[in-house]
Protein backbone atom coordinates (compact mmCIF):
# COMPACT_ATOMS: atom_id res chain seq x y z
CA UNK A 1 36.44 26.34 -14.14
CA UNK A 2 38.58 23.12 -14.33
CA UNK A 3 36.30 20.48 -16.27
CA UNK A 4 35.89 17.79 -13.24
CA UNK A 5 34.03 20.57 -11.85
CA UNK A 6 31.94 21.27 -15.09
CA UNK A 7 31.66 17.72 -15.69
CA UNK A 8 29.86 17.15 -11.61
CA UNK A 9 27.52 20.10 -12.22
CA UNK A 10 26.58 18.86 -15.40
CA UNK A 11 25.60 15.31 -13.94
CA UNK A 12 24.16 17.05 -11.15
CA UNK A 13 21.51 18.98 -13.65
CA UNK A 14 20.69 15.99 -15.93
CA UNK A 15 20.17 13.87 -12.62
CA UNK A 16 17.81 16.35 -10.92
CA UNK A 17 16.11 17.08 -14.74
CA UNK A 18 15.34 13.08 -15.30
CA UNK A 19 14.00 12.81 -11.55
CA UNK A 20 11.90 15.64 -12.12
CA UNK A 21 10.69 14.66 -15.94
CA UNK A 22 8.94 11.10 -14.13
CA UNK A 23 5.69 10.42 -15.86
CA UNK A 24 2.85 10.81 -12.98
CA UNK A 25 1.41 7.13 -11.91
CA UNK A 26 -1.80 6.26 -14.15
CA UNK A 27 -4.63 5.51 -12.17
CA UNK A 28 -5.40 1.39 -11.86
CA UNK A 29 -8.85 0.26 -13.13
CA UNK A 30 -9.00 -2.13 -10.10
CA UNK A 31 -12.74 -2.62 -8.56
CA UNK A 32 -13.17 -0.68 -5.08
CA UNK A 33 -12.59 -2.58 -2.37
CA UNK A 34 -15.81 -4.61 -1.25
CA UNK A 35 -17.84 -2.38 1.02
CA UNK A 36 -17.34 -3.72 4.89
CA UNK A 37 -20.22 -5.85 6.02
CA UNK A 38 -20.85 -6.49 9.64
CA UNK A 39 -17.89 -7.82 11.30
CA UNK A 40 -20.43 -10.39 13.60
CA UNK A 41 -22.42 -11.59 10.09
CA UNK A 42 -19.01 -11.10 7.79
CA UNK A 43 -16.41 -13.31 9.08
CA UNK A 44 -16.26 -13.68 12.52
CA UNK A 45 -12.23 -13.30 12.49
CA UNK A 46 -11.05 -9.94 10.74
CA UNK A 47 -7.57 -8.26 11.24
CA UNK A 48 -6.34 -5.65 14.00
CA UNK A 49 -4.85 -3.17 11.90
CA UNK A 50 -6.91 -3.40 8.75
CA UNK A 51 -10.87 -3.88 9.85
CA UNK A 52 -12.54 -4.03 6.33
CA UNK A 53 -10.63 -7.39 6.16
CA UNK A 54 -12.36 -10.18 7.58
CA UNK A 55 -12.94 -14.04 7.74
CA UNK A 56 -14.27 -17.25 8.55
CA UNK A 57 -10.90 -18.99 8.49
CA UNK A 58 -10.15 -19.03 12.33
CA UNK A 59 -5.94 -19.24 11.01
CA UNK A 60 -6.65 -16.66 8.26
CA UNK A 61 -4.06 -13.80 8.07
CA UNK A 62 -4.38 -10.46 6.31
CA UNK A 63 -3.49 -10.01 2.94
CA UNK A 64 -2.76 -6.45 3.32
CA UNK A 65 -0.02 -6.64 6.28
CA UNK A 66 0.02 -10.37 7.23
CA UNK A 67 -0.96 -10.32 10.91
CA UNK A 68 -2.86 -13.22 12.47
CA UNK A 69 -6.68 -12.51 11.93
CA UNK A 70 -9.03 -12.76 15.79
CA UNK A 71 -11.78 -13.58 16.88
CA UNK A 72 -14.88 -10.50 16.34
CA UNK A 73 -16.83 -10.23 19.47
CA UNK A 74 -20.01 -7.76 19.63
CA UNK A 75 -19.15 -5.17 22.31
């Protein structure tokens, strides 16, 4: 084989062998996420994509995706 060819399948095997030899993510000691409460007694404004996140702050937006929190109503 001519060596540019040796030389590309050689960089092709040490680039698959150092994506495959990544170190599997260590778990975070972060506290669980605060157990939901009742959206009427919790907040009365929580997000529309994430509904364990709630507030009182009627121009509150969510920390998780950054949408504009609204208004809880009991259905």
């Amino acid at each position: 084989m001519s060596r540019p060819v040796v030389l590309g399948i050689a960089a092709l095997l040490s680039g698959i062998a150092a994506c495959a030899a990544k170190p599997a993510p260590q778990a975070t000691n972060a506290a669980p996420p605060a157990a939901p409460t009742s959206n009427a007694a919790a907040g009365k404004y929580q997000c529309p994509m994430h509904k364990d996140q709630v507030s009182a702050d009627p121009n509150a937006h969510c920390p998780v995706c950054g949408m504009h929190m609204v208004k809880v109503t009991d259905k």
